[in-house]
Structures are given as structure tokens and as C-alpha cells.
N, C-alpha and C. Protein backbone atom coordinates (compact mmCIF):
# COMPACT_ATOMS: atom_id res chain seq x y z
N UNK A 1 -3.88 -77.65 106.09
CA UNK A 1 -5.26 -78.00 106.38
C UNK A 1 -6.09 -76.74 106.64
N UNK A 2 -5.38 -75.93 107.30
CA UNK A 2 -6.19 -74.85 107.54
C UNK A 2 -6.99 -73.91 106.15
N UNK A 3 -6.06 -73.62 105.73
CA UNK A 3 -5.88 -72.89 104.35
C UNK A 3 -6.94 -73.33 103.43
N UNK A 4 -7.22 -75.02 103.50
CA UNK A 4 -8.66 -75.67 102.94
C UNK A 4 -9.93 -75.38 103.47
N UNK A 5 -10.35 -74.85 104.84
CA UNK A 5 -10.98 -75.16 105.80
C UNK A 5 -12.10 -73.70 105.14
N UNK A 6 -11.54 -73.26 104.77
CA UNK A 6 -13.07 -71.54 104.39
C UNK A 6 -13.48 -70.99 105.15
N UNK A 7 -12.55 -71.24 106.79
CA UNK A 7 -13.15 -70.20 107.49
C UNK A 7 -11.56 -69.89 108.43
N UNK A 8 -11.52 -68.97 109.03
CA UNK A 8 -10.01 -68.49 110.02
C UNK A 8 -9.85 -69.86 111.08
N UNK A 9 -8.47 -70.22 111.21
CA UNK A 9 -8.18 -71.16 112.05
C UNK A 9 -7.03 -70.96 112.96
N UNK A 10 -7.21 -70.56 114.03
CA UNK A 10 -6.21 -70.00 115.06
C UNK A 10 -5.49 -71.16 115.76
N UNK A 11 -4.36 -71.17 115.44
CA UNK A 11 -3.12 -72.37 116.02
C UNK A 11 -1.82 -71.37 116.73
N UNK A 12 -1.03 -71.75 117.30
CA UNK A 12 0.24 -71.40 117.40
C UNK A 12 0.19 -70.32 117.99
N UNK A 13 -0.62 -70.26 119.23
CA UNK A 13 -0.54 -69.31 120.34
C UNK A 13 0.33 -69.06 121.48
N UNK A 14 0.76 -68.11 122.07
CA UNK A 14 1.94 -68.11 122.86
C UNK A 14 1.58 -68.26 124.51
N UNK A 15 2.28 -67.82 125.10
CA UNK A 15 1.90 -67.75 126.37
C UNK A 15 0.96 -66.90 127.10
N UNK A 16 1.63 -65.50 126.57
CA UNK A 16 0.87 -64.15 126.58
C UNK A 16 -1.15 -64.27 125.85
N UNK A 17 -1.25 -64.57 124.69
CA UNK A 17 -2.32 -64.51 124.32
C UNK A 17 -2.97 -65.38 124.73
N UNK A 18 -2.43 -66.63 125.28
CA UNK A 18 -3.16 -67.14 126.44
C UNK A 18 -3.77 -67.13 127.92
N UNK A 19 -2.95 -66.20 128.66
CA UNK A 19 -3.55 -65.33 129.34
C UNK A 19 -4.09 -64.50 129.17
N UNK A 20 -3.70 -63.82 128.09
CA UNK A 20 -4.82 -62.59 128.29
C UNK A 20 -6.49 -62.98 127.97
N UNK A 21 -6.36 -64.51 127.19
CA UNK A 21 -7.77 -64.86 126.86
C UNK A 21 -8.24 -65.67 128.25
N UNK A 22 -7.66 -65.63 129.11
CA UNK A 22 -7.98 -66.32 130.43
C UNK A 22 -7.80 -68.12 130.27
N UNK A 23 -7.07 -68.09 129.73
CA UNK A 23 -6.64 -69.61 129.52
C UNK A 23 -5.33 -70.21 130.42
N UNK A 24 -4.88 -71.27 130.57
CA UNK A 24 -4.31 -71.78 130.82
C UNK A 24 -3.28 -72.53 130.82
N UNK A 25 -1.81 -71.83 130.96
CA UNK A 25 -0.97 -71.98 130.30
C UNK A 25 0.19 -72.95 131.37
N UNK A 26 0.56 -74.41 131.06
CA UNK A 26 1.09 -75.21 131.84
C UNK A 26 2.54 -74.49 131.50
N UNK A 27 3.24 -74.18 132.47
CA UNK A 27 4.76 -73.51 132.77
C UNK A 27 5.54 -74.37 132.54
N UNK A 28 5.46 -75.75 133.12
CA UNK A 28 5.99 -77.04 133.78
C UNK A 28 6.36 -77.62 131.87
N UNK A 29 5.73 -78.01 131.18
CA UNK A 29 5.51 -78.31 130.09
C UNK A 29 5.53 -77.59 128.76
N UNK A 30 5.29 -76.16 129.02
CA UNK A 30 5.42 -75.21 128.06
C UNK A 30 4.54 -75.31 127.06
N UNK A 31 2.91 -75.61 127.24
CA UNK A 31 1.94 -75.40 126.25
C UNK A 31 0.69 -75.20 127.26
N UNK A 32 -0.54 -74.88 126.41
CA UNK A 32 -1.70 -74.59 126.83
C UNK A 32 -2.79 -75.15 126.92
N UNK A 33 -3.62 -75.34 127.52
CA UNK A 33 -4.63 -76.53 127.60
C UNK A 33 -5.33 -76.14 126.81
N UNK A 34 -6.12 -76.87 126.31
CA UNK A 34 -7.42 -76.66 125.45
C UNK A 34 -8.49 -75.91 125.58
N UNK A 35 -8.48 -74.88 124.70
CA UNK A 35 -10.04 -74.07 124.55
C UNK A 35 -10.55 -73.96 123.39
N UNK A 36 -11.22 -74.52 123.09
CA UNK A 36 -12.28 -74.03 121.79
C UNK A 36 -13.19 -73.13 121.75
N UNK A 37 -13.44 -72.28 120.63
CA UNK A 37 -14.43 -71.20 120.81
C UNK A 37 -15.03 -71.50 119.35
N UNK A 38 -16.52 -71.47 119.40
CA UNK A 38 -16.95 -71.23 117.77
C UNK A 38 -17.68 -70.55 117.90
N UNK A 39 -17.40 -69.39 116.91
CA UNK A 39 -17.81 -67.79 117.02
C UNK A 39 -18.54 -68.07 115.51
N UNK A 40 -19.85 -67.10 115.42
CA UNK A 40 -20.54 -66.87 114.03
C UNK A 40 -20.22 -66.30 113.70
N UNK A 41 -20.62 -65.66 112.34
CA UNK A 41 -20.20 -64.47 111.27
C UNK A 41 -19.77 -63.09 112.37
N UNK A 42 -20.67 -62.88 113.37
CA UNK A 42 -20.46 -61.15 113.35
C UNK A 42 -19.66 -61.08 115.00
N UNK A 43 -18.61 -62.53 114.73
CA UNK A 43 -17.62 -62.56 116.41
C UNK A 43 -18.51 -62.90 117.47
N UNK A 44 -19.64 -63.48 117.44
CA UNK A 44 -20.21 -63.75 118.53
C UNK A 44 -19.34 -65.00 119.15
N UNK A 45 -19.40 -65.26 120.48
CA UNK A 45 -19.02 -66.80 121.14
C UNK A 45 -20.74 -67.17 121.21
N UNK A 46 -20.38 -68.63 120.37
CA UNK A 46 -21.83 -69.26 120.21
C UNK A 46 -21.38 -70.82 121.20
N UNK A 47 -20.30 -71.32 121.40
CA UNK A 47 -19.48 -72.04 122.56
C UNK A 47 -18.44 -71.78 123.03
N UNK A 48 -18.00 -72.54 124.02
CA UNK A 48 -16.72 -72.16 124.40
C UNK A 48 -16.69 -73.44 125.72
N UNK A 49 -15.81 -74.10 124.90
CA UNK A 49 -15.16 -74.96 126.16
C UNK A 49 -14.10 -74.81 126.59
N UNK A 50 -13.57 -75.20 127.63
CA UNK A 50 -12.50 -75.25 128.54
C UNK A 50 -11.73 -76.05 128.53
N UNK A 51 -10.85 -77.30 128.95
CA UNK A 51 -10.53 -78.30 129.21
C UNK A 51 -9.17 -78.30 130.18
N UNK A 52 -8.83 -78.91 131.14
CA UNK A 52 -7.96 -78.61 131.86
C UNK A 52 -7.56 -80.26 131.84
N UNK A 53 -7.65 -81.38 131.21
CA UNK A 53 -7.54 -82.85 131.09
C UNK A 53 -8.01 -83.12 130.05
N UNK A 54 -7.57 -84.19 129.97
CA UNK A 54 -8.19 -85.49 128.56
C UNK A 54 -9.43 -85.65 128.79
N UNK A 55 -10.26 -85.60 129.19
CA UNK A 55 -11.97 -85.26 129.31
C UNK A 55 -12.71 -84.31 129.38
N UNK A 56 -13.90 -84.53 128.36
CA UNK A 56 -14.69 -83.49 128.26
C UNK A 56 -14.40 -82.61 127.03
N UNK A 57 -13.21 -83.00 126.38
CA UNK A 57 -13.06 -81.84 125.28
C UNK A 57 -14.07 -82.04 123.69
N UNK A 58 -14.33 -81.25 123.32
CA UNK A 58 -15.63 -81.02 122.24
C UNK A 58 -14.56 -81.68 121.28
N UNK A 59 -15.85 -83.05 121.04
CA UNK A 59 -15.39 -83.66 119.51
C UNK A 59 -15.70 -82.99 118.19
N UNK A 60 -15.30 -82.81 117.25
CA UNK A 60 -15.77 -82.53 115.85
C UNK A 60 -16.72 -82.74 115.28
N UNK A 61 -17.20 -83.86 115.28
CA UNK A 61 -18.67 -84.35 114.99
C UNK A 61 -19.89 -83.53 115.82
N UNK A 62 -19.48 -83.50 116.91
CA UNK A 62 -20.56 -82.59 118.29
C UNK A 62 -20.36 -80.83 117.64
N UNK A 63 -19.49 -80.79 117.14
CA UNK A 63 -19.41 -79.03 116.36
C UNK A 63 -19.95 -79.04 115.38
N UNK A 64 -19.89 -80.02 114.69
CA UNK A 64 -20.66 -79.95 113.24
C UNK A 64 -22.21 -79.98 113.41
N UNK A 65 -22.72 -80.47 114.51
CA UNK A 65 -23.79 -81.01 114.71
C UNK A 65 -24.68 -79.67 115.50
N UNK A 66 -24.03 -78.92 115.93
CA UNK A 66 -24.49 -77.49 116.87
C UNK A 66 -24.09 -76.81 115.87
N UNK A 67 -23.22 -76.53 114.24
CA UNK A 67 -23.41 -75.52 113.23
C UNK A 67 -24.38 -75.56 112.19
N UNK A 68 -24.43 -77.09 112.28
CA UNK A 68 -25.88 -77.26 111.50
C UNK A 68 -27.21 -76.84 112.19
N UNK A 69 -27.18 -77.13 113.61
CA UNK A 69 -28.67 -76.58 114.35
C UNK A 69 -28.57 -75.18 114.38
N UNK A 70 -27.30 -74.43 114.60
CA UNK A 70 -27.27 -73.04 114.58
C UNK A 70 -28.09 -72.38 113.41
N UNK A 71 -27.52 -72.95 112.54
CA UNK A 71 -27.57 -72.16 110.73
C UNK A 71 -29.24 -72.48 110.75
N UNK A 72 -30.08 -73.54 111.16
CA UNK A 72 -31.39 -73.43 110.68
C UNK A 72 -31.97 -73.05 111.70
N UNK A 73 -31.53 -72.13 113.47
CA UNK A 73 -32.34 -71.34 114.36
C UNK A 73 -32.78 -70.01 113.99
């Protein structure tokens, strides 16, 4: 899926690069909570959510909808 997508898609992060991005890495369970970042062309962070639970995490539709308002600001 990624490989279709036309733009870089970051999966399969470890423990380490999760801390160092200040994220949150459950020990107990051995994975990382959710962060999304959508960065523009020149690496900017244009969002960035957090999520530490099943609530609140950025749907797909709500990203598509802030790259379309981006692209015509």
C-alpha cells in the first residue's frame, strides 16, 4: 500500500526512534502509541497528533480535508 501512496510512508519503528521523537513507547506490550505527523514538501510539521488511547486519533478523511485547505492557503 505504501509503495502506491506517491508520497514517503513511515511504519515499523522501533523503540529507540520512538523516543528520540518524544513518543511513547508501552514496555508492558512492546509497541508505540500513536503519532501522526503531516509534514509539506520542504519537512515542515503542518500537524501533529499525539494519542495515548483509542480517542482522539486523526481520521483520514479529517487529513484529506486539512491537505486540500493547505494546498489552496
Amino acid at each position: 500500500m505504501a509503495e502506491k501512496s506517491g508520497f514517503p510512508v513511515g511504519f515499523g519503528v522501533d523503540r529507540a526512534m520512538i523516543e528520540s521523537l518524544g513518543g511513547y513507547w508501552q514496555a508492558k506490550r512492546e509497541f508505540a502509541q500513536p503519532a501522526e505527523f503531516l509534514l509539506n514538501p520542504k519537512n515542515t510539521i503542518m500537524q501533529l497528533s499525539y494519542s495515548d488511547g483509542p480517542l482522539a486519533r486523526t481520521e483520514a478523511e479529517d487529513v484529506l480535508k486539512l491537505v486540500d485547505h493547505l494546498s489552496k492557503a
